[in-house]
N, C-alpha and C. Protein backbone atom coordinates (compact mmCIF):
# COMPACT_ATOMS: atom_id res chain seq x y z
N UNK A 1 21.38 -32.46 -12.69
CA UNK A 1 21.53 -31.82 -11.41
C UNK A 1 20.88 -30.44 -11.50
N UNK A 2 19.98 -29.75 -10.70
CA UNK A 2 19.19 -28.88 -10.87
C UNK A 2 20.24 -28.00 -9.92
N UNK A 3 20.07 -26.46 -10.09
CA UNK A 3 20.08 -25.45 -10.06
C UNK A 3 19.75 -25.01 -8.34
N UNK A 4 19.86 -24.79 -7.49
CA UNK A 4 18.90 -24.11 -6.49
C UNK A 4 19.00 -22.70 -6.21
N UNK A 5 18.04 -21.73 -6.03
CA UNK A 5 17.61 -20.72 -5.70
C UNK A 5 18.28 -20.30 -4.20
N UNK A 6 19.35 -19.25 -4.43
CA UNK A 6 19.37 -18.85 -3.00
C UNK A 6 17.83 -18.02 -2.03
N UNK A 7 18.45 -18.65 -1.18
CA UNK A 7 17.23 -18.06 -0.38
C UNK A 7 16.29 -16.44 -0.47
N UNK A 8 17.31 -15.80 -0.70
CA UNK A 8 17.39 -14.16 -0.72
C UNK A 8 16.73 -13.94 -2.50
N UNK A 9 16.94 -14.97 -3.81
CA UNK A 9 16.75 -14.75 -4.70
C UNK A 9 15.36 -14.94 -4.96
N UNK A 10 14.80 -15.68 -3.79
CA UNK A 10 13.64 -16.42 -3.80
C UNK A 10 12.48 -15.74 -2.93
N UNK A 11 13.10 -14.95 -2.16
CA UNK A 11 12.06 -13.91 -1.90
C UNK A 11 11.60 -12.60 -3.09
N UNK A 12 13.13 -12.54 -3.50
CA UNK A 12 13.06 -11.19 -4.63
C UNK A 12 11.74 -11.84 -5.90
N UNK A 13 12.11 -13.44 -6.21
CA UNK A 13 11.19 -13.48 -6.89
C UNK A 13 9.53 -13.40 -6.69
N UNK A 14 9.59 -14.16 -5.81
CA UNK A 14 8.27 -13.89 -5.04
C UNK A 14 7.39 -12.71 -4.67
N UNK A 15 8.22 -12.07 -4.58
CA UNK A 15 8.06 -10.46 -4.53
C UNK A 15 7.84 -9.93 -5.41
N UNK A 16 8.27 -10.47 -6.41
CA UNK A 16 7.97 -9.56 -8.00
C UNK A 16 6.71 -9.40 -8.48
N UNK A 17 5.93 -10.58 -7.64
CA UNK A 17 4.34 -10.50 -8.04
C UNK A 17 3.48 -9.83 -7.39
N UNK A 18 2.75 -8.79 -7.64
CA UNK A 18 2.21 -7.78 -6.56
C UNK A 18 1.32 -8.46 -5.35
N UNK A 19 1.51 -7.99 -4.41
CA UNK A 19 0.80 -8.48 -3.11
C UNK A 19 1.09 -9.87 -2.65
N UNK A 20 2.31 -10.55 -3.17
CA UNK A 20 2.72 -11.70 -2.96
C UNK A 20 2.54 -12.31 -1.33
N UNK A 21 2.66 -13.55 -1.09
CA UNK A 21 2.13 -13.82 -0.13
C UNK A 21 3.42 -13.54 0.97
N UNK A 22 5.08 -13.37 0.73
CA UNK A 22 5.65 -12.94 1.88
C UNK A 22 5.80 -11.37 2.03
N UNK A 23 4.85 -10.63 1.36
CA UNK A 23 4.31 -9.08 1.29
C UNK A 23 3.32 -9.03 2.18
N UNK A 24 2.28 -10.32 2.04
CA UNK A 24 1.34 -9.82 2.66
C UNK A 24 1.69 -10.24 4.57
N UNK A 25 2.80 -11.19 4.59
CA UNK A 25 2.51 -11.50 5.90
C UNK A 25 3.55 -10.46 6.95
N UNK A 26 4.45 -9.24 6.52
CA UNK A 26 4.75 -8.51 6.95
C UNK A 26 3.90 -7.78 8.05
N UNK A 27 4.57 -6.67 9.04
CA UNK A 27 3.44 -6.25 9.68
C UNK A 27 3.58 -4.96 9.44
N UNK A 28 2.12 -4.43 9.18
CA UNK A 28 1.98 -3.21 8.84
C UNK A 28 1.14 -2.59 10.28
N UNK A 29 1.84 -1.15 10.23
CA UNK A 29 1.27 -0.11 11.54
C UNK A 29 -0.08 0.20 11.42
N UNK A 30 -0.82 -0.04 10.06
CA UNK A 30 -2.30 0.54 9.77
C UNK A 30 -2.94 -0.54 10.46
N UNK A 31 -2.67 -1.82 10.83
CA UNK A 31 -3.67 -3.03 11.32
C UNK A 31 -3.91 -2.51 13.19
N UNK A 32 -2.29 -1.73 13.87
CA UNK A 32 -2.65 -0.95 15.40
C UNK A 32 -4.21 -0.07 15.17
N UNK A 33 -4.34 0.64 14.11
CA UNK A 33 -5.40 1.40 14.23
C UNK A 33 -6.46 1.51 13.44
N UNK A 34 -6.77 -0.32 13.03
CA UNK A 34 -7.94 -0.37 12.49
C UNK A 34 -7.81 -2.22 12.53
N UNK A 35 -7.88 -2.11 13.86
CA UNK A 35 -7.65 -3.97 14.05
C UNK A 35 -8.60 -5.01 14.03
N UNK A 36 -10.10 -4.37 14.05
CA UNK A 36 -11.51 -4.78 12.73
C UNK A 36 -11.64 -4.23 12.23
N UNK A 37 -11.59 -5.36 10.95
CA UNK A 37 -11.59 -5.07 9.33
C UNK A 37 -12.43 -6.28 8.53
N UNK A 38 -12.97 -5.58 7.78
CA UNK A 38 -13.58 -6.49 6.90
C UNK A 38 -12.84 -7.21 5.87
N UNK A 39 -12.00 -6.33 4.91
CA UNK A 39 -11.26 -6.51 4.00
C UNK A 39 -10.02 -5.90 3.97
N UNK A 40 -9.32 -6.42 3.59
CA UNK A 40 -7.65 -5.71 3.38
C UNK A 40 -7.47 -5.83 1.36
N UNK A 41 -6.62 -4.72 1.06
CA UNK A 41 -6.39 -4.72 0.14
C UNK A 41 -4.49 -4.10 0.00
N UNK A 42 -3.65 -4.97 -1.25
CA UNK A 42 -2.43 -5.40 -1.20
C UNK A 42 -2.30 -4.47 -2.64
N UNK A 43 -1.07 -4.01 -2.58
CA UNK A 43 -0.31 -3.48 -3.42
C UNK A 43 0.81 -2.97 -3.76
N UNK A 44 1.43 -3.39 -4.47
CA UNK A 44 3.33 -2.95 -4.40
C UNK A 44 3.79 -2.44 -5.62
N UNK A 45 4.92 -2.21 -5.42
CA UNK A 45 5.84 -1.65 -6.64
C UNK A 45 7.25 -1.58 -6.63
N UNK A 46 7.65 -2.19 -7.23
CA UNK A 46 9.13 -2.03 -7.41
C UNK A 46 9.70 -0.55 -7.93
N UNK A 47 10.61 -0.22 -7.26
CA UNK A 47 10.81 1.22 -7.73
C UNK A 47 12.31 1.50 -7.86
N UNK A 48 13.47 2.29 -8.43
CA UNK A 48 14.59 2.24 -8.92
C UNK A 48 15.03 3.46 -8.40
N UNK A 49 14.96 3.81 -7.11
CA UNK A 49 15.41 5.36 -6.21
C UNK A 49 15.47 4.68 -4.43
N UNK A 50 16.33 5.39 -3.94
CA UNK A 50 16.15 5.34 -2.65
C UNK A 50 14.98 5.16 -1.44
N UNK A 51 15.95 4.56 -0.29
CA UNK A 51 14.11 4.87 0.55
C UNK A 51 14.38 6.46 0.72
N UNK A 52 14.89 7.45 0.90
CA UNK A 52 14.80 8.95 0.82
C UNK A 52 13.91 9.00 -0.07
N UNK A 53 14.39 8.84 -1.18
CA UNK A 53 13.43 9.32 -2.20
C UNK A 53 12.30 8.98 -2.64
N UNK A 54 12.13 7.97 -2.41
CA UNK A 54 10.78 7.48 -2.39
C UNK A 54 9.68 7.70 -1.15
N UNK A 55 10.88 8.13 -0.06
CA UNK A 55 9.51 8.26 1.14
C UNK A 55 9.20 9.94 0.49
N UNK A 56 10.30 10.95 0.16
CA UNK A 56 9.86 11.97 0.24
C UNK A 56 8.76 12.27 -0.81
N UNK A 57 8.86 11.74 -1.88
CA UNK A 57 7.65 11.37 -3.01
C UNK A 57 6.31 10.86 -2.28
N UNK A 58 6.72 9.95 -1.77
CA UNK A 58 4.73 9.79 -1.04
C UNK A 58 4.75 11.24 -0.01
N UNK A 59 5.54 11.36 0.79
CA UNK A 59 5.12 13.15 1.88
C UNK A 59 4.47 14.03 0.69
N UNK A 60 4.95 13.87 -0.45
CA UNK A 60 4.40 14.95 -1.57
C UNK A 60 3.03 14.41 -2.01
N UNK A 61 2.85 13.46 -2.45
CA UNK A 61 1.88 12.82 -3.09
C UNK A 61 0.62 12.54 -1.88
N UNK A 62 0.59 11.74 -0.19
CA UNK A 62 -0.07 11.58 0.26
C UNK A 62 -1.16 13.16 0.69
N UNK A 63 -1.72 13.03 0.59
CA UNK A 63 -2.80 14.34 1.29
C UNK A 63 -3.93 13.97 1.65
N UNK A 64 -4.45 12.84 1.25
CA UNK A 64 -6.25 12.46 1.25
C UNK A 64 -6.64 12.09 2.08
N UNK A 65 -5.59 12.25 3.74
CA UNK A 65 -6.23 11.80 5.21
C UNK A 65 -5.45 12.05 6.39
N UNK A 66 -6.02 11.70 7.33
CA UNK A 66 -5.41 12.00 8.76
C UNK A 66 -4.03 11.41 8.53
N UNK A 67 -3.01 12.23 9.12
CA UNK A 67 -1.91 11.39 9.57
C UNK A 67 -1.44 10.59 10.59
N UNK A 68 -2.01 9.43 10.48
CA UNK A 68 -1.68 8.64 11.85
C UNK A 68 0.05 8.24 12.71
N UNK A 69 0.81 7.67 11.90
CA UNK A 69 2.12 7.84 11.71
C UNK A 69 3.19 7.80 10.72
N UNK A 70 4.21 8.01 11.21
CA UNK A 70 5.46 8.16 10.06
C UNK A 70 6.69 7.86 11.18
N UNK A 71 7.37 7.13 10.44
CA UNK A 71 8.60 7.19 10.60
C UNK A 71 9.61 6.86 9.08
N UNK A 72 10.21 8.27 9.12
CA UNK A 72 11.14 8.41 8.14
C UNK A 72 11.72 7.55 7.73
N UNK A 73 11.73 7.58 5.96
CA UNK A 73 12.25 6.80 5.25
C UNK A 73 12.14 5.29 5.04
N UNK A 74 10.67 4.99 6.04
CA UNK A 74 10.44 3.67 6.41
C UNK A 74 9.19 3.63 6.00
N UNK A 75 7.87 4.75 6.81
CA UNK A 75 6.59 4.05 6.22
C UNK A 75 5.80 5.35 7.01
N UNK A 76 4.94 5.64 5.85
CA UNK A 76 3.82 6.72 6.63
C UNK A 76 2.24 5.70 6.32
N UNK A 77 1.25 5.89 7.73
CA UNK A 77 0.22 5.52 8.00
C UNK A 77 -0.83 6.25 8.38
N UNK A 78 -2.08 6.23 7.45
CA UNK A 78 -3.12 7.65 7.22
C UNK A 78 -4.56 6.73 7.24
N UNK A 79 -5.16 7.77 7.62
CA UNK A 79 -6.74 7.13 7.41
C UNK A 79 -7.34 7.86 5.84
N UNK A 80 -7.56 7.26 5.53
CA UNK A 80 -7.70 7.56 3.58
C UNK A 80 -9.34 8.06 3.74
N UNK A 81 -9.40 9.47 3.34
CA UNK A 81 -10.89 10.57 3.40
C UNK A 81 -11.54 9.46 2.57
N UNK A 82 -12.74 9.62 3.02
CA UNK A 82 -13.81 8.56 2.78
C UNK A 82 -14.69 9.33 1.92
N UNK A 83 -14.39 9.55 0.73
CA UNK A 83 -15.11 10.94 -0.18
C UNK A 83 -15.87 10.21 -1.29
N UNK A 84 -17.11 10.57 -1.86
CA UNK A 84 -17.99 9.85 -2.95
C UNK A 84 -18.10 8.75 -2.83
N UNK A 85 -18.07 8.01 -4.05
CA UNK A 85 -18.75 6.89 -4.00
C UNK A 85 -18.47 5.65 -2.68
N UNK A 86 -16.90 5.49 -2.26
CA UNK A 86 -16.75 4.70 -1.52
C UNK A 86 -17.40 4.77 -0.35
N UNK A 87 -17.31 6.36 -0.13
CA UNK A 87 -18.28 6.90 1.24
C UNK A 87 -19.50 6.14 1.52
N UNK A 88 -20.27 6.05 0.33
CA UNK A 88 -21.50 5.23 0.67
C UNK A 88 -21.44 3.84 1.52
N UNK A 89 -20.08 2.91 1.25
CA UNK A 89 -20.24 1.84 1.57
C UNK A 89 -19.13 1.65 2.67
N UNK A 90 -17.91 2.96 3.05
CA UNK A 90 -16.72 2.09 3.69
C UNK A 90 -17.39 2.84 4.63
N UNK A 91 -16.85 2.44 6.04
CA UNK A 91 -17.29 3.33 7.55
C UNK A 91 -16.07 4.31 7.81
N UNK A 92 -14.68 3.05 7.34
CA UNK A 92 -13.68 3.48 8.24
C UNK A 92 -12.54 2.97 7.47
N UNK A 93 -11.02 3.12 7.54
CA UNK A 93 -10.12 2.48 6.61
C UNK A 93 -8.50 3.05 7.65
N UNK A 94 -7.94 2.38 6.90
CA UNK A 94 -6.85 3.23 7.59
C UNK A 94 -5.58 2.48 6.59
N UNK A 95 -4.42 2.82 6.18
CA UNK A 95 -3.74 2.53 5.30
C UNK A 95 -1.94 2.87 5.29
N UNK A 96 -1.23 2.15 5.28
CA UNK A 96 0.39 2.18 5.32
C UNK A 96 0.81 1.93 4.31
N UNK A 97 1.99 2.91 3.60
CA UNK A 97 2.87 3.07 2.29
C UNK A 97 4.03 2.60 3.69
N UNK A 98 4.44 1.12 3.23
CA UNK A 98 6.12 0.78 3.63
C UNK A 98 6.92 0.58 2.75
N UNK A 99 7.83 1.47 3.54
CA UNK A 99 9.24 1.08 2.08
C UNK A 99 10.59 -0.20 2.69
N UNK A 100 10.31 -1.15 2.04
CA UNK A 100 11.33 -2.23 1.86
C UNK A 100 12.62 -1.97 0.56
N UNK A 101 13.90 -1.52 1.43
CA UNK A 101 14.74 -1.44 0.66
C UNK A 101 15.02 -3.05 0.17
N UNK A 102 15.94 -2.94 -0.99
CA UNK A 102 16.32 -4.03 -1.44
C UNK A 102 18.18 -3.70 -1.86
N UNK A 103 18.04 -2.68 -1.43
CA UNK A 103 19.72 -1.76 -2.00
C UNK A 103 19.71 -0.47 -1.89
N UNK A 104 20.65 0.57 -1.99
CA UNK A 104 20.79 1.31 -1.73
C UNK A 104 19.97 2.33 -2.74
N UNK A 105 19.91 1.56 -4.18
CA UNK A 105 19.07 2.61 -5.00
C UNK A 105 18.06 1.94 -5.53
N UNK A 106 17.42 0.78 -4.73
CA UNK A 106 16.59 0.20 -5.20
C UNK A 106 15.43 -0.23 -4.47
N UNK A 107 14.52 -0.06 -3.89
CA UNK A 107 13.18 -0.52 -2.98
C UNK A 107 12.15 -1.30 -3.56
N UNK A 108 11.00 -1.59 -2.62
CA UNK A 108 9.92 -1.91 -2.57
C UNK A 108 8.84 -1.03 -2.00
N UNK A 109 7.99 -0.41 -2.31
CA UNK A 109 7.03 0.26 -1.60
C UNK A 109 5.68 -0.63 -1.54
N UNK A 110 5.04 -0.75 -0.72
CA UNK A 110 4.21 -1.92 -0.56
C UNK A 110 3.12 -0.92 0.49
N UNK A 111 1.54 -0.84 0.27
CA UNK A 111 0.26 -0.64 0.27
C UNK A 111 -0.46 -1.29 1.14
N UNK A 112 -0.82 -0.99 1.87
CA UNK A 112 -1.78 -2.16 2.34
C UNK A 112 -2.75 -1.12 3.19
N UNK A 113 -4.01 -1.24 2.38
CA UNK A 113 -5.31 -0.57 3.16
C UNK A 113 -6.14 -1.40 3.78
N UNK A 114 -6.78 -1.07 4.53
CA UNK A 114 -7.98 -1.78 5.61
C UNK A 114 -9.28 -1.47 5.67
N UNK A 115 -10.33 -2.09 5.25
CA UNK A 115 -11.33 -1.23 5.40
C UNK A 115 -12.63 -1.96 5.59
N UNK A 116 -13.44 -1.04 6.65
CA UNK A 116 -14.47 -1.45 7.59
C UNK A 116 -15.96 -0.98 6.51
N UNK A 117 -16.64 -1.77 6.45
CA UNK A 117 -18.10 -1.33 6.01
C UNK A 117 -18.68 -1.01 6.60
N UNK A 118 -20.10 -0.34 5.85
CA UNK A 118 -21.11 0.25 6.94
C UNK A 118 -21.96 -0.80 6.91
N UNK A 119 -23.26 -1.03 7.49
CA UNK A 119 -23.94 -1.87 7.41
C UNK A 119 -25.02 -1.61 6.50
N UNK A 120 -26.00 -2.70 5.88
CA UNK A 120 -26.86 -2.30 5.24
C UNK A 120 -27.01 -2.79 3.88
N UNK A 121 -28.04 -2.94 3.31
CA UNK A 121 -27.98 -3.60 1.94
C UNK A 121 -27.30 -2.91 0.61
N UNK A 122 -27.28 -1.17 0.53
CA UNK A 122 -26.89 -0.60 -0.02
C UNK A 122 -25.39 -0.85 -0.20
N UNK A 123 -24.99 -0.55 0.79
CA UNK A 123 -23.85 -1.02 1.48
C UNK A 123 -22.82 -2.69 0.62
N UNK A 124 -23.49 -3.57 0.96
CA UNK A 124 -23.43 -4.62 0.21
C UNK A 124 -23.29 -4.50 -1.33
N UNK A 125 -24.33 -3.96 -1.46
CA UNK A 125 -24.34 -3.83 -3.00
C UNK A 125 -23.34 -3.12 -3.81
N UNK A 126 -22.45 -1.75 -3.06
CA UNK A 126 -21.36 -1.45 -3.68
C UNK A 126 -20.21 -1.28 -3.24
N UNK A 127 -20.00 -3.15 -2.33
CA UNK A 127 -18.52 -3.14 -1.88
C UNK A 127 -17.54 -3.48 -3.19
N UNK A 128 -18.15 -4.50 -4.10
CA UNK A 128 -17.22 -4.87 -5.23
C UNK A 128 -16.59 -3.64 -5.89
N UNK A 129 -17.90 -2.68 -6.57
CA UNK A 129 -17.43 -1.57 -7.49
C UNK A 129 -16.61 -0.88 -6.34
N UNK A 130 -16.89 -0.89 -5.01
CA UNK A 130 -15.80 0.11 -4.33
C UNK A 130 -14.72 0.03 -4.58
N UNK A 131 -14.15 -1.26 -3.63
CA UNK A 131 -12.98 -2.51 -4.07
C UNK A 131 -12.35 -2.06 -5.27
N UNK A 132 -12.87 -2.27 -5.92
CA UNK A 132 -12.24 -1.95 -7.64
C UNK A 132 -12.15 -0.64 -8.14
N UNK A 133 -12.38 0.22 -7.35
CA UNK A 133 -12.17 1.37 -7.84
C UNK A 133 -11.54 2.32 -6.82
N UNK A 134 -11.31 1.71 -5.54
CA UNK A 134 -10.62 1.89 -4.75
C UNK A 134 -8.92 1.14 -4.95
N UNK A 135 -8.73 0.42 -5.96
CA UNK A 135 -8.17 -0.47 -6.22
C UNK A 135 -7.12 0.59 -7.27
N UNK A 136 -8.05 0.51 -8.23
CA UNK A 136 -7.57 1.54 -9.59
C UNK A 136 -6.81 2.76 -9.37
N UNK A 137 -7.36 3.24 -8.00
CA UNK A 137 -6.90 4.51 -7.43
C UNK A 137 -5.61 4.63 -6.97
N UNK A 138 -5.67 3.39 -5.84
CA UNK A 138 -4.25 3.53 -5.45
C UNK A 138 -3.09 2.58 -6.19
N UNK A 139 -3.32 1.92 -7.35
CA UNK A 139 -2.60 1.57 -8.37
C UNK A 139 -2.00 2.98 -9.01
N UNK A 140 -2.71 3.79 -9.67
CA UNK A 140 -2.41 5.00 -9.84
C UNK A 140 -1.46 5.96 -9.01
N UNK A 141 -1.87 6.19 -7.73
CA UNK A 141 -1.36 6.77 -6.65
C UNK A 141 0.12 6.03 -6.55
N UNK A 142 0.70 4.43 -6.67
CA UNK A 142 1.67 3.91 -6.54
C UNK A 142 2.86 4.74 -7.09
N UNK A 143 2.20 4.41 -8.79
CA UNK A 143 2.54 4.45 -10.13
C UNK A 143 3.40 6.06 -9.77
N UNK A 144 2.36 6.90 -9.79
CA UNK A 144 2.65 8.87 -9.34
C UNK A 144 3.98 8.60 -8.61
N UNK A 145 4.12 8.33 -7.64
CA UNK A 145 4.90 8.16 -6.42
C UNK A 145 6.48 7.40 -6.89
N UNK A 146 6.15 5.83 -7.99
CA UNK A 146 7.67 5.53 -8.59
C UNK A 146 7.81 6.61 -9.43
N UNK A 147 7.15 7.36 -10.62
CA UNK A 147 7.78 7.81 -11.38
C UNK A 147 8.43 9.10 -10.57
N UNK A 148 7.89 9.90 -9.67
CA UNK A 148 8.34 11.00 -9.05
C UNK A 148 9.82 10.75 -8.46
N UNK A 149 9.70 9.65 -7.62
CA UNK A 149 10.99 9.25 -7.25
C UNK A 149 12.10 8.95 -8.03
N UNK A 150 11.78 7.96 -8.98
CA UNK A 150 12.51 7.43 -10.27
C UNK A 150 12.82 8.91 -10.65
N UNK A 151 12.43 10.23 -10.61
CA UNK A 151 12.34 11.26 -12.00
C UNK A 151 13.07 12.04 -10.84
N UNK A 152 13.65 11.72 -9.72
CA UNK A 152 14.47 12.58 -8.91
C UNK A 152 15.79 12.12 -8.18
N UNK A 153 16.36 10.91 -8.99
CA UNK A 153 17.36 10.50 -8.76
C UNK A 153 18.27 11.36 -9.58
């Protein structure tokens, strides 16, 4: 006789894998103001602090763009400065940090950027290295953001 998974245990697992597929089908506020897109890019983190504390850690940490919206303790949405190398190839982007509690001292912060190319062969040629190093960045940027929070409980 097998075992079954409550429902609720079965999202948590699913979730555990970054950008999982009931992560990605959430709705994020960055898709209102950038609703053509070429590519979307997914990223999460499990984190061990409040949504307080974790939103107030990204208000500290975000700076690198317009502020499109926020609502407290839930999710801020920015257009991410289009600076060096990516500059060459993105036009336009726009990007939401949401925080999915899971408990009172425990969340999800979940990523999700959008981003429009320019046209052109150049262009083409350094969407991958963008991608991936646009990638690396806000892996990093996540990372900053749990330990800050985690380091202010």
């Amino acid at each position: 006789m097998g075992v079954s998974l409550s429902a609720q245990r079965q999202i948590e697992v699913m979730t555990a894998k970054l950008g999982s597929t009931p992560e990605r089908n959430l709705s994020f506020p960055c898709e209102r103001y950038l609703s053509q897109y070429d590519h979307a890019l997914f990223q999460g983190e499990s984190i061990d602090a409040s949504a307080p504390a974790v939103f107030r850690a990204l208000q500290q940490l975000t700076a690198t763009g317009d502020v499109l919206e926020i609502e407290l303790d839930r999710q801020l949405t920015f257009h991410l400065a289009d600076k060096g190398f990516s500059g060459y190839c993105i036009s336009e982007t726009a990007a939401t940090c949401l925080i999915v509690p899971r408990s009172t001292e425990n969340c999800r912060l979940l990523l999700k950027v959008l981003l429009r190319y320019r046209s052109g062969w150049q262009s083409r040629l350094l969407r991958a290295p963008a991608r991936l190093v646009l990638r690396n960045l806000l892996r990093h940027h996540l990372l900053a953001v749990k330990r800050m929070a985690e380091g202010a409980q």
